[in-house]
Protein backbone atom coordinates (compact mmCIF):
# COMPACT_ATOMS: atom_id res chain seq x y z
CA UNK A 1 -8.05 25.95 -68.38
CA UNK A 2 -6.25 24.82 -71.32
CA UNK A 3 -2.93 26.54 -70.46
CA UNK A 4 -0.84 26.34 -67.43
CA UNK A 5 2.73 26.58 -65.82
CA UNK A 6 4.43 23.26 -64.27
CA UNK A 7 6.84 23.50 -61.87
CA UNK A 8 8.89 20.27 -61.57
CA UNK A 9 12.33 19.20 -59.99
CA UNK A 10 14.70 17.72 -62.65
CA UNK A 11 17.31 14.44 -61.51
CA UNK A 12 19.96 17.20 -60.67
CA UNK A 13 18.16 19.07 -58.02
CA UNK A 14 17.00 22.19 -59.86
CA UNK A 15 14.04 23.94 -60.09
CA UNK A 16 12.47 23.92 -64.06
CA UNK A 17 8.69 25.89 -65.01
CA UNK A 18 7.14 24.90 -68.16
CA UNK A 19 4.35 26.28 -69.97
CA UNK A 20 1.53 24.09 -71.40
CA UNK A 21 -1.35 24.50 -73.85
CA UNK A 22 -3.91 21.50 -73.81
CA UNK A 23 -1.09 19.55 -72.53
CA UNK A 24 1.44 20.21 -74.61
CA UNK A 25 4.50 21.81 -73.77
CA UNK A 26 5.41 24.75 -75.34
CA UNK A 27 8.75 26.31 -73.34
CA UNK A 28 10.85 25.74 -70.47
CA UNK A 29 13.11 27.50 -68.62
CA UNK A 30 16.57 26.84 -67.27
CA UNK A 31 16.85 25.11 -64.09
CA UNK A 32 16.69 27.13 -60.87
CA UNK A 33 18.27 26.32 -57.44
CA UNK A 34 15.47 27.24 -55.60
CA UNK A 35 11.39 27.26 -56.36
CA UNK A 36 11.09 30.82 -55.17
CA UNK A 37 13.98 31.83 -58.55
CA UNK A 38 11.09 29.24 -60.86
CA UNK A 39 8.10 31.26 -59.81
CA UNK A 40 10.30 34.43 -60.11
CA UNK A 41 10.66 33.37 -63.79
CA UNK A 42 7.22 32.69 -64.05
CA UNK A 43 6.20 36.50 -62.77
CA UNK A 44 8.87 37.59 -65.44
CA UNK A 45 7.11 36.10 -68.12
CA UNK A 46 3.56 37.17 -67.45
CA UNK A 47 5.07 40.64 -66.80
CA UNK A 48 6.91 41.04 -69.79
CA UNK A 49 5.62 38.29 -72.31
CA UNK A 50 2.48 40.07 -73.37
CA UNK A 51 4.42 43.02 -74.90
CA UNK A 52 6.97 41.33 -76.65
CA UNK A 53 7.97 41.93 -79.75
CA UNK A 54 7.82 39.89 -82.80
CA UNK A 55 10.53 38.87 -85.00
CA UNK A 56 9.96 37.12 -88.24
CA UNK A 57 13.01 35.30 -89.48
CA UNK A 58 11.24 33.64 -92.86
């Protein structure tokens, strides 16, 4: 699968996800003080992401 979430601890402790698309990374959250809040933000984003809106700023 070209696309995926990362979960990784960052050198102050905290919980960050990632997304990334043929192993790039395209976003990434805020850090989190615990992995359940990360995949919390993950379920957030797969909840709401698909239906949001579009802003073009050009």
């Amino acid at each position: 699968m070209p696309h995926r979430f990362h979960i990784t601890k960052d050198k102050k402790g905290e919980f960050r996800v990632s997304f990334n698309y043929n192993s790039e990374k395209i976003f990434w959250t805020e850090g989190y003080s615990s992995k359940s809040s990360a995949k919390n933000a993950i379920d957030s984003i797969l909840k709401n992401g698909p239906g949001a809106e579009v802003v073009d700023e050009s």
